[in-house]
C-alpha atoms as a PDB file:
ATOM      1  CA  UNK A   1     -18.677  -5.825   9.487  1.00  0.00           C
ATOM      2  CA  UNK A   2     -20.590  -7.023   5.936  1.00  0.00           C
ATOM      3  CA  UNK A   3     -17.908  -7.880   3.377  1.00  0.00           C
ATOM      4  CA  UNK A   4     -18.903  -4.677   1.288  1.00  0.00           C
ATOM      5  CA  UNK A   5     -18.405  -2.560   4.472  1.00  0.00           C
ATOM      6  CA  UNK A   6     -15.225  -3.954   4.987  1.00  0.00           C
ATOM      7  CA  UNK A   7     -13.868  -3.173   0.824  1.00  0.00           C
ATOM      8  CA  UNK A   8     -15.401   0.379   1.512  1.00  0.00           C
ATOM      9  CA  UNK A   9     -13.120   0.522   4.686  1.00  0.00           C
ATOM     10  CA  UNK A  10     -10.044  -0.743   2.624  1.00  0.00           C
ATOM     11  CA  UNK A  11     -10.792   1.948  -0.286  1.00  0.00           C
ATOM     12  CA  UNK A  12     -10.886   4.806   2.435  1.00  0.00           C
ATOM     13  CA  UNK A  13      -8.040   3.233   3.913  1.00  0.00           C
ATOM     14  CA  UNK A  14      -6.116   3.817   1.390  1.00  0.00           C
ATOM     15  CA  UNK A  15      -6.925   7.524   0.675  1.00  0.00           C
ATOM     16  CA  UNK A  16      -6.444   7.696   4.091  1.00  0.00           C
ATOM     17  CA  UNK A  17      -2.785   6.351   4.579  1.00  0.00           C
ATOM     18  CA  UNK A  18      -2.105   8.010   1.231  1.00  0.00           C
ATOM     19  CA  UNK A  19      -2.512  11.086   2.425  1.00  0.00           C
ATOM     20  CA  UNK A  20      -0.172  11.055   4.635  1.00  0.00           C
ATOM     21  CA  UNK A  21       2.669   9.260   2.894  1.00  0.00           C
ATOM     22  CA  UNK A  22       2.123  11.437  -0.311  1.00  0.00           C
ATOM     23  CA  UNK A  23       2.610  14.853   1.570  1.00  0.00           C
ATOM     24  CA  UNK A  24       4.847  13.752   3.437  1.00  0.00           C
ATOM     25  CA  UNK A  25       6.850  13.478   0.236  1.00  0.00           C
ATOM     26  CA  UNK A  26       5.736  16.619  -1.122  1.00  0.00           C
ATOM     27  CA  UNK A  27       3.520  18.837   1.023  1.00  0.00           C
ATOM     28  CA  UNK A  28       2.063  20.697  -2.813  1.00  0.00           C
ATOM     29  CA  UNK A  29       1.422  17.114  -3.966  1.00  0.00           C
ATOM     30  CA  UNK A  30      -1.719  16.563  -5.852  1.00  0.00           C
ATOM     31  CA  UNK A  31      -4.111  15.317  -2.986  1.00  0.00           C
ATOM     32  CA  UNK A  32      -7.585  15.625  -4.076  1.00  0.00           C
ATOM     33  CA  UNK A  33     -11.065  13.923  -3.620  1.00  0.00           C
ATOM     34  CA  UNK A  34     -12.742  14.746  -6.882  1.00  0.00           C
ATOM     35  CA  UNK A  35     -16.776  13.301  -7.539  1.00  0.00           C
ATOM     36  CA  UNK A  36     -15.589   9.322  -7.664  1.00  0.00           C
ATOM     37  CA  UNK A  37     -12.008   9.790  -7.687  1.00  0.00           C
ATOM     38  CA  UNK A  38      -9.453  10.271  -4.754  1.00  0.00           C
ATOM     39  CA  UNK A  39      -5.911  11.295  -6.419  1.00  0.00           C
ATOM     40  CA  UNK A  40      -2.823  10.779  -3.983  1.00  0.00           C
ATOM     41  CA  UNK A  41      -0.024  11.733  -6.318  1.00  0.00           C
ATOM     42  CA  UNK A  42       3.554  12.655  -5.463  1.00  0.00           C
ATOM     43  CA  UNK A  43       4.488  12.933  -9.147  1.00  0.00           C
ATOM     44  CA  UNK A  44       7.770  11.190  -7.876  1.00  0.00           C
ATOM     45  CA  UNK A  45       9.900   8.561  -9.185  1.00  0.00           C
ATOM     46  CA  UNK A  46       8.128   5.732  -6.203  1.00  0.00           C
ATOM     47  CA  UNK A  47       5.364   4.777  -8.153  1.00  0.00           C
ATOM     48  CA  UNK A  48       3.666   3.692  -5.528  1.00  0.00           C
ATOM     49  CA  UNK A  49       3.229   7.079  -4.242  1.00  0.00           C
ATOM     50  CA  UNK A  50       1.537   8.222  -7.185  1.00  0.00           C
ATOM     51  CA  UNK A  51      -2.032   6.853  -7.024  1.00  0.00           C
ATOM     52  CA  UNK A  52      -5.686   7.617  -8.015  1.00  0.00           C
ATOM     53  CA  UNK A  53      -8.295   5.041  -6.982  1.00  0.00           C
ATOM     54  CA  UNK A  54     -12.425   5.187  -7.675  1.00  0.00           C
ATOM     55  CA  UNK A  55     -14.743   5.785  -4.990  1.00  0.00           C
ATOM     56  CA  UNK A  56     -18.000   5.301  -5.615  1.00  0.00           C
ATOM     57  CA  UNK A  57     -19.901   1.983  -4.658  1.00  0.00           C
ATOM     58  CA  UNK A  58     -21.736   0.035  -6.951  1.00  0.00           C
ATOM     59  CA  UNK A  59     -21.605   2.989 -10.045  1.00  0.00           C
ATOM     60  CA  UNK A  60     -22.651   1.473 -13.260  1.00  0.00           C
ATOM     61  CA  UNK A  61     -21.064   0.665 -16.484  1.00  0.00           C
ATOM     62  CA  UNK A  62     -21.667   4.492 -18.022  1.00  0.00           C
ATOM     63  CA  UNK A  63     -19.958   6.174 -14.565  1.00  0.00           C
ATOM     64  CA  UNK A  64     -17.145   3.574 -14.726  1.00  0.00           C
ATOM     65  CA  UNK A  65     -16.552   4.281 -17.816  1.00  0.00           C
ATOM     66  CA  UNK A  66     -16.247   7.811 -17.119  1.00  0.00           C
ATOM     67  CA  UNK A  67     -14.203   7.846 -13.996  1.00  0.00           C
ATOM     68  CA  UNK A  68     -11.752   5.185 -15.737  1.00  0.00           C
ATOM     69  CA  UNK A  69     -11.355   7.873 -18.443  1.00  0.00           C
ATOM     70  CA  UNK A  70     -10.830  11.193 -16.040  1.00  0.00           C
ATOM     71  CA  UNK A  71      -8.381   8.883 -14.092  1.00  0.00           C
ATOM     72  CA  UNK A  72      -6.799   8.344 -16.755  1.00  0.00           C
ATOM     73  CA  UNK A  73      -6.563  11.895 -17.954  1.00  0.00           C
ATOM     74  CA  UNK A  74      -5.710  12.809 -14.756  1.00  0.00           C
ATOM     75  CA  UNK A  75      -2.340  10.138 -15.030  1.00  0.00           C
ATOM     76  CA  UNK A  76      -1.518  11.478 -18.436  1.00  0.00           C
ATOM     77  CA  UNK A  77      -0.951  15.512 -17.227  1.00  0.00           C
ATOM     78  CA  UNK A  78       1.590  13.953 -14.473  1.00  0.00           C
ATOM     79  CA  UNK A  79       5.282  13.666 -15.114  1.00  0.00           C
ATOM     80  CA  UNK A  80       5.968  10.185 -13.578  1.00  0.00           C
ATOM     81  CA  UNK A  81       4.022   7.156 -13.752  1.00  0.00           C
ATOM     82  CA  UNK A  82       2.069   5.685 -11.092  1.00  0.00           C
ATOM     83  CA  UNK A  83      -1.167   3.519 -10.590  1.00  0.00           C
ATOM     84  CA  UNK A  84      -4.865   3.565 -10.703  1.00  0.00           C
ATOM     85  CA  UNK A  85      -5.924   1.210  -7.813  1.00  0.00           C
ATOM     86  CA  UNK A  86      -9.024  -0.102  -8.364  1.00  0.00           C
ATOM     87  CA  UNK A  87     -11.629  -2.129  -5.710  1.00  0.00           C
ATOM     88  CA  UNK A  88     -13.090  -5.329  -7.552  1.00  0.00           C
ATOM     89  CA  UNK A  89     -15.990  -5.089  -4.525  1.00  0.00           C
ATOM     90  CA  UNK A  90     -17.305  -1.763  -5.016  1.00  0.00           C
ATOM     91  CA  UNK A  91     -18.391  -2.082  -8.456  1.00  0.00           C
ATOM     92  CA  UNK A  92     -21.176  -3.557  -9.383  1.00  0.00           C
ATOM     93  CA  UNK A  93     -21.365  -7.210 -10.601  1.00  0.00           C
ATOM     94  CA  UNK A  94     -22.549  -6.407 -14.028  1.00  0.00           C
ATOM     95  CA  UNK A  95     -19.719  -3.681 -14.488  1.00  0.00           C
ATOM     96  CA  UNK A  96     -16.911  -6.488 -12.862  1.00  0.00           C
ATOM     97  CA  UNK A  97     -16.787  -8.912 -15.590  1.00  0.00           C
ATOM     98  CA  UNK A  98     -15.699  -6.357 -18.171  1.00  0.00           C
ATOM     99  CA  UNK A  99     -14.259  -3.699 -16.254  1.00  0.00           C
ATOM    100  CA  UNK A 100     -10.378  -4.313 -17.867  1.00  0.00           C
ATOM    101  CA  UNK A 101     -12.021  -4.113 -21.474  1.00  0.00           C
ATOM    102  CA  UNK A 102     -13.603  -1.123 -19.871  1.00  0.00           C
ATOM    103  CA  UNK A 103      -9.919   0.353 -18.417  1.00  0.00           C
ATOM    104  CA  UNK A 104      -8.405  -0.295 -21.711  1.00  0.00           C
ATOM    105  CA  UNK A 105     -11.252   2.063 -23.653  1.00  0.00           C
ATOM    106  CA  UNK A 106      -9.911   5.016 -21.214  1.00  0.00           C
ATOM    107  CA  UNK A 107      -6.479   4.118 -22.372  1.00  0.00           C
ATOM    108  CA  UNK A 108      -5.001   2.088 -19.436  1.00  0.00           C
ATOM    109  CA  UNK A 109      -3.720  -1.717 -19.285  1.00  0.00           C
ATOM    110  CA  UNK A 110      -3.720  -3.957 -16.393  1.00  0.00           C
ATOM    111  CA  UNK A 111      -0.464  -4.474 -14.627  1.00  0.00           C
ATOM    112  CA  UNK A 112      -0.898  -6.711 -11.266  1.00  0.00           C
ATOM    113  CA  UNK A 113      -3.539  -7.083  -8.659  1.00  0.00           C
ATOM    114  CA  UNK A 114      -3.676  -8.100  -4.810  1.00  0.00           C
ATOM    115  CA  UNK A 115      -5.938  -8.037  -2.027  1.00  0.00           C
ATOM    116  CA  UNK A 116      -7.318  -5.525   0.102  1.00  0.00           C
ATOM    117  CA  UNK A 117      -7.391  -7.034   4.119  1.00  0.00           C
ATOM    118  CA  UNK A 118      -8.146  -6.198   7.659  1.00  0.00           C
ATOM    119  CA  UNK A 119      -9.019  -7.606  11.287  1.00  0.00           C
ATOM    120  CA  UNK A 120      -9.298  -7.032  14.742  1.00  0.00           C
ATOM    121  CA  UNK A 121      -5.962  -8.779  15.853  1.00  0.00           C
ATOM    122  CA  UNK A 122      -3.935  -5.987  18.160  1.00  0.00           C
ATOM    123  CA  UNK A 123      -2.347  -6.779  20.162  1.00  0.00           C
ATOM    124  CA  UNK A 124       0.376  -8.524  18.560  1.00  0.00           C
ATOM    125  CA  UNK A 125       2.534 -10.282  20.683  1.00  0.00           C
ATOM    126  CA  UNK A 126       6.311  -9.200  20.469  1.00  0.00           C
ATOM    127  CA  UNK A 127       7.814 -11.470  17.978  1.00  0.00           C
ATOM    128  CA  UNK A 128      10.776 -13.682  17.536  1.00  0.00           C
ATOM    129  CA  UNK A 129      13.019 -15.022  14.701  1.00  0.00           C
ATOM    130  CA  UNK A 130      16.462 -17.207  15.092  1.00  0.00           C
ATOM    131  CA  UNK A 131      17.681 -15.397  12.362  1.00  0.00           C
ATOM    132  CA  UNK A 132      16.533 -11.964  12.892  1.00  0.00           C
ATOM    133  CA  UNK A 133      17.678  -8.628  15.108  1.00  0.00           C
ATOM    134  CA  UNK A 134      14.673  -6.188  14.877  1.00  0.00           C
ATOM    135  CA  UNK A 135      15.454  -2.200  15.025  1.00  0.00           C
ATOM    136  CA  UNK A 136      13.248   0.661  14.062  1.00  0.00           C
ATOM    137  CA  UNK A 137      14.064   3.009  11.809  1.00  0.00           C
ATOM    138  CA  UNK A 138      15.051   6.523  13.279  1.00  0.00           C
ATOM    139  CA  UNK A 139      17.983   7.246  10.921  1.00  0.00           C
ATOM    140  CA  UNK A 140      18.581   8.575   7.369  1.00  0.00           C
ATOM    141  CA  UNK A 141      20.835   5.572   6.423  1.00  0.00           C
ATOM    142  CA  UNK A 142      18.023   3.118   7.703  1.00  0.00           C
ATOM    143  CA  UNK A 143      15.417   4.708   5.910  1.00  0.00           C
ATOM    144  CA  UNK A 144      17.430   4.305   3.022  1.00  0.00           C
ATOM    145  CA  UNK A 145      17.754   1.085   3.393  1.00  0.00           C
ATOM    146  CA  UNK A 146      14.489   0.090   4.182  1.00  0.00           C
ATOM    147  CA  UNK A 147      13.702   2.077   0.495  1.00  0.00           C
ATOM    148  CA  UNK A 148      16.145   0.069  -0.989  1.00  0.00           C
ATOM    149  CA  UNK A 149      14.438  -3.033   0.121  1.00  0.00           C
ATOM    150  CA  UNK A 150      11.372  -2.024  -1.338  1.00  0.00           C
ATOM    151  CA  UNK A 151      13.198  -1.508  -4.638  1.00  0.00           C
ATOM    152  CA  UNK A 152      14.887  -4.661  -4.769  1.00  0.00           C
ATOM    153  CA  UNK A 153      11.720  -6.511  -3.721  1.00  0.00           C
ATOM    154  CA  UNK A 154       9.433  -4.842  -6.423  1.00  0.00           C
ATOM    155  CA  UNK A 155      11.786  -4.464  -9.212  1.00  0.00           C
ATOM    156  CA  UNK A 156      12.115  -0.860  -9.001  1.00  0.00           C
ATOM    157  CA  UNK A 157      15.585   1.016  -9.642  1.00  0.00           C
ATOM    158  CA  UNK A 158      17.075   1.958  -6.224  1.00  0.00           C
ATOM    159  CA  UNK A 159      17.062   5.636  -7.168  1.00  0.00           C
ATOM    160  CA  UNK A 160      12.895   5.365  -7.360  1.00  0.00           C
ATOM    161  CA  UNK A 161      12.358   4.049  -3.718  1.00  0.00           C
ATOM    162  CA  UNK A 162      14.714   6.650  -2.645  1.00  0.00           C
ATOM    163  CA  UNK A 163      12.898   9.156  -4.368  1.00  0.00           C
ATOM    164  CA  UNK A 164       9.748   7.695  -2.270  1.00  0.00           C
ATOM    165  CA  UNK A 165      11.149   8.011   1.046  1.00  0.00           C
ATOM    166  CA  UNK A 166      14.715   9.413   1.823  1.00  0.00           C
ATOM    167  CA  UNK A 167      15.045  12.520   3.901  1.00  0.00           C
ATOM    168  CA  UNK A 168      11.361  11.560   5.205  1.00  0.00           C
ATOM    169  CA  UNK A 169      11.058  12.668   9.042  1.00  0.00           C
ATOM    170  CA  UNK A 170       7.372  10.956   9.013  1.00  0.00           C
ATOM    171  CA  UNK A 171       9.532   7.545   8.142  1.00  0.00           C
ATOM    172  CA  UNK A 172      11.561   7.897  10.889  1.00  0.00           C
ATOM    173  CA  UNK A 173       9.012   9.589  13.835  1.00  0.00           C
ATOM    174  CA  UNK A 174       5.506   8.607  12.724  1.00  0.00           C
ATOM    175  CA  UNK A 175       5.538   5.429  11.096  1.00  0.00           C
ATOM    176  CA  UNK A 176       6.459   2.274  13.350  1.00  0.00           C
ATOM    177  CA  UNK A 177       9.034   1.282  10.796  1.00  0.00           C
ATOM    178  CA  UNK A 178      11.225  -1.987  11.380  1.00  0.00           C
ATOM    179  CA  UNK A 179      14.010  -3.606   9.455  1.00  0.00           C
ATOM    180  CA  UNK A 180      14.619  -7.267  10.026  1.00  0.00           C
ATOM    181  CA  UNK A 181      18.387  -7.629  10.306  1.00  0.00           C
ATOM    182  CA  UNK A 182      20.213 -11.034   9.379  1.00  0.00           C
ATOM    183  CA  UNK A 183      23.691 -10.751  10.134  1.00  0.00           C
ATOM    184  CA  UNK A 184      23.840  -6.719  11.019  1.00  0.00           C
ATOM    185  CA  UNK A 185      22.498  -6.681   7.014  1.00  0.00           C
ATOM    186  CA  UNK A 186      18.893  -5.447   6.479  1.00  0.00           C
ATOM    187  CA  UNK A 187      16.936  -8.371   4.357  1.00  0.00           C
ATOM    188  CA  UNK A 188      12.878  -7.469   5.288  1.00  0.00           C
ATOM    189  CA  UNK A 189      10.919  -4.455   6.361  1.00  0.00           C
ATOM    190  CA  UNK A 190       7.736  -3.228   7.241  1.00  0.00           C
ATOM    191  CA  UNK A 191       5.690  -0.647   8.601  1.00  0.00           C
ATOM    192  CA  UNK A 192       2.683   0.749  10.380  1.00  0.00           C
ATOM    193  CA  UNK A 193       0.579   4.274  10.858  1.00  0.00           C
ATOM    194  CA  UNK A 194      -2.263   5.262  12.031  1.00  0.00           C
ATOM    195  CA  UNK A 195      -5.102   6.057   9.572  1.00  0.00           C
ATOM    196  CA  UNK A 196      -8.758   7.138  10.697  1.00  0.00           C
ATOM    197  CA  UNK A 197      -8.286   4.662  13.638  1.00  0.00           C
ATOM    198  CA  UNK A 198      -6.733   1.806  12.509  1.00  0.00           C
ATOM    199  CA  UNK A 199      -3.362   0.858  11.900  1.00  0.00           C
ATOM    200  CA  UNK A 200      -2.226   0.354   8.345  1.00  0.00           C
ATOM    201  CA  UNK A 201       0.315  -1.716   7.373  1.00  0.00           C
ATOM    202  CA  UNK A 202       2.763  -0.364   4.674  1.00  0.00           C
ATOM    203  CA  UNK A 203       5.756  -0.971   2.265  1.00  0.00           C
ATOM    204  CA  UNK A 204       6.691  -4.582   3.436  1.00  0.00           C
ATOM    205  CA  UNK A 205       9.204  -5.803   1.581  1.00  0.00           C
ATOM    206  CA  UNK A 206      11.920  -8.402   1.991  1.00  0.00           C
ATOM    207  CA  UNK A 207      15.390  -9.209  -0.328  1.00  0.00           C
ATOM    208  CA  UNK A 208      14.370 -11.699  -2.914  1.00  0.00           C
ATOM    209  CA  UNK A 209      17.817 -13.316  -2.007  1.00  0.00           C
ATOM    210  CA  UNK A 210      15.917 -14.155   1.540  1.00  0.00           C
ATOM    211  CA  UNK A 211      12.299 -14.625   0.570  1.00  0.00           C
ATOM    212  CA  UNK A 212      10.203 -17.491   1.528  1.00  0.00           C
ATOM    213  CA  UNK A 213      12.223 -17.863   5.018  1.00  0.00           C
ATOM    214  CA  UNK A 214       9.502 -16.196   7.302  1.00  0.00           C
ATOM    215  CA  UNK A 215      10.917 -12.795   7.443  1.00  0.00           C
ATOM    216  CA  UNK A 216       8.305 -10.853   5.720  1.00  0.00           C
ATOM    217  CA  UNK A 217       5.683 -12.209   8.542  1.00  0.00           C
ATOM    218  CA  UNK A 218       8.041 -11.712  11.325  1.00  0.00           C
ATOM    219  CA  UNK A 219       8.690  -7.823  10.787  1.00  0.00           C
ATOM    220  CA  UNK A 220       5.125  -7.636   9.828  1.00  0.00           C
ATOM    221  CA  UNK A 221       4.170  -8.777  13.606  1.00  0.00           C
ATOM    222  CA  UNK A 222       6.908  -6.511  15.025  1.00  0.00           C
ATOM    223  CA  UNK A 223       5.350  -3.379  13.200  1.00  0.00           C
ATOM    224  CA  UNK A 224       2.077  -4.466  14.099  1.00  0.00           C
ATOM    225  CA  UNK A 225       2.961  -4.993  17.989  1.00  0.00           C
ATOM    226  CA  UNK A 226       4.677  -1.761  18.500  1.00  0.00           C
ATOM    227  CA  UNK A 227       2.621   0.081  16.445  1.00  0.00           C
ATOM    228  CA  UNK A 228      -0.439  -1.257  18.550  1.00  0.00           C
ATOM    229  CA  UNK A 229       1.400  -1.168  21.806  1.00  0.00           C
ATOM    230  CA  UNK A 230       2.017   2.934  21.126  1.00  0.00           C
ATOM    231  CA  UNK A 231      -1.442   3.844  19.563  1.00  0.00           C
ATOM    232  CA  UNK A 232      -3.756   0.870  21.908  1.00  0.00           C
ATOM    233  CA  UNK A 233      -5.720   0.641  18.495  1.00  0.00           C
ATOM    234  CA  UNK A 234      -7.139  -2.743  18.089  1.00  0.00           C
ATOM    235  CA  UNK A 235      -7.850  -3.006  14.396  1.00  0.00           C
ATOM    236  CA  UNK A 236      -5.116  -3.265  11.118  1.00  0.00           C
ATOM    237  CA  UNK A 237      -5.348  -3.293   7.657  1.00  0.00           C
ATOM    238  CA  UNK A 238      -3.173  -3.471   4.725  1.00  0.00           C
ATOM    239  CA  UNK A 239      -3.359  -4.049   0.773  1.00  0.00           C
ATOM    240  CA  UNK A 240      -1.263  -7.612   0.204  1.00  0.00           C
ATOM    241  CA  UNK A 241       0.505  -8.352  -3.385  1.00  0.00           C
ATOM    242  CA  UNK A 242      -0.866 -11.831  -4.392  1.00  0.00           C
ATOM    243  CA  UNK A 243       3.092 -12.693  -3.483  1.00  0.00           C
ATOM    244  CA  UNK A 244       2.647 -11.616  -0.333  1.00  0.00           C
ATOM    245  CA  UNK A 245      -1.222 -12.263   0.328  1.00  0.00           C
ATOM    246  CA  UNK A 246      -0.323 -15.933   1.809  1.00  0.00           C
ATOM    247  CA  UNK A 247       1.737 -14.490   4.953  1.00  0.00           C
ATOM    248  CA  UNK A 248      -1.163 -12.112   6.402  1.00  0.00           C
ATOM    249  CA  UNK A 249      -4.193 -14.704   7.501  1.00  0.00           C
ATOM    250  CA  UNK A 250      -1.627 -16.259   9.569  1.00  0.00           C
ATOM    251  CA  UNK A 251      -1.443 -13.243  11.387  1.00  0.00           C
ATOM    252  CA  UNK A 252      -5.519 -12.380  11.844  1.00  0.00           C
ATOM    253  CA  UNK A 253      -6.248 -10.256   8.551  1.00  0.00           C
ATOM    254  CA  UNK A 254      -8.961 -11.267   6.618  1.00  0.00           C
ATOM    255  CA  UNK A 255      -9.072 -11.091   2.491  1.00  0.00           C
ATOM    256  CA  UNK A 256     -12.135  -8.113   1.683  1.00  0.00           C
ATOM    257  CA  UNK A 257     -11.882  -7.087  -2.057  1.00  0.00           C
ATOM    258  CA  UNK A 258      -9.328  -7.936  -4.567  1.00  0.00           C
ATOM    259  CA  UNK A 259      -7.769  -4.946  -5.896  1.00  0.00           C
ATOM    260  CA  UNK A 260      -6.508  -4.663  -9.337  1.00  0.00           C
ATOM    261  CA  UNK A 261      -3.716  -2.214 -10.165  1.00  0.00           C
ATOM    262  CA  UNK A 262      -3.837  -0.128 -13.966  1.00  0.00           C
ATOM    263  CA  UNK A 263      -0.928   1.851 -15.807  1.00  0.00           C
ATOM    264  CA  UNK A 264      -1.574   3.877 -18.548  1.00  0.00           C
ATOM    265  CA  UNK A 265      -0.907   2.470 -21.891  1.00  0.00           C
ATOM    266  CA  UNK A 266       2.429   2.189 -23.524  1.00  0.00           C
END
């Protein structure tokens, strides 16, 4: 795959797994694919589960412009907060350099980026840690605290991951969701569904108290082994944090298009 094929696949990717998680949160949720705009938006406290992200490839500096501004006006008739994901690739090079001065016309302001990433690399073999007991998630009290991780490793307010995910049956039947237990204490999650043929890797997250040990890498690979073990797909992809963009190459994804993440203005 060309490098622009392969930040088109990570854009669809993510309307793709979107889907999924947002109605799973809220079957009425505001899923639609407008002209240059998908909207997945729970209108929940998670703010990850509130998204909108642009389409097209290679629209110029006018459409931008545009889209940045209905996305926007789109954010502002919502009653929580979320993101407008946006894929550095798919514009075009003479819209890239001023795209933020461009976001911040249509009223929103940068907040982080990371890095869209894929590659054929299932199977996974089944991993190991010495400090870790791996168990999927099939129970309400897991699920809540593999939200909780999430919380704690984003700087959320536990009440807004729960908001994202407790009482989920998808969480605890479709996704191939793992917490990494040190102790009999969950410190690092992650998890894996299948989108449109490939298996996307989502929420990983792991207690800043026990970051930079391995863990995050380790329950990534279990995911990714018994996800790909159930489903025989051969091909994963996932949208790193620059945090946590380090851990994946060592695991066969490959870095497509950065991806910059937009709030709307204070």
């Amino acid at each position: 795959m060309t490098d622009r094929t392969e930040s088109i696949e990570s854009m669809e990717q993510l309307a793709a797994a979107w889907r999924t998680m947002v109605l799973d949160r809220d079957a009425n949720a505001d899923v639609r694919d407008l002209p240059g705009i998908a909207v997945r938006w729970a209108d929940c406290r998670f703010a990850f589960w509130n998204c909108v992200t642009l389409t097209d490839v290679d629209a110029d500096a006018v459409l931008v412009e545009d889209r940045l501004t209905r996305a926007a006006d789109i954010m502002r008739s919502k009653t929580h907060p979320g993101f407008l994901w946006l894929f550095e690739d798919l514009l075009g090079e003479d819209v890239r350099a001023g795209v933020r001065a461009t976001a911040e016309r249509a009223g929103l302001e940068y907040a982080f980026s990371g890095t869209g990433m894929a590659g054929d690399l299932l199977p996974v073999a089944d991993p190991s840690h010495p400090d870790l007991e791996f168990v999927r998630v099939t129970t309400d009290e897991q699920v809540r605290a593999y939200a909780d991780l999430n919380s704690r490793a984003y700087g959320f307010p536990l009440e807004d991951g729960r908001d994202g995910i407790l009482g989920s049956a998808l969480w605890k039947q479709g996704v191939h969701a793992y917490l990494g237990l040190r102790d009999g204490v969950p410190v690092t999650c992650a998890g894996a569904v299948e989108a449109e043929g490939r298996l996307f890797v989502a929420l990983v997250a792991t207690d800043p108290e026990w970051q930079r040990r391995g863990y995050g890498e380790a329950v990534t690979r279990k995911a990714l082994h018994e996800g790909g073990r159930a489903t025989g797909l051969t091909r994963a992809t996932l949208h790193a944090t620059e945090a946590g963009a380090p851990v994946y190459p060592r695991i066969g994804f490959r870095p497509n298009s950065p991806v910059h993440f937009f709030g709307l203005k204070g």
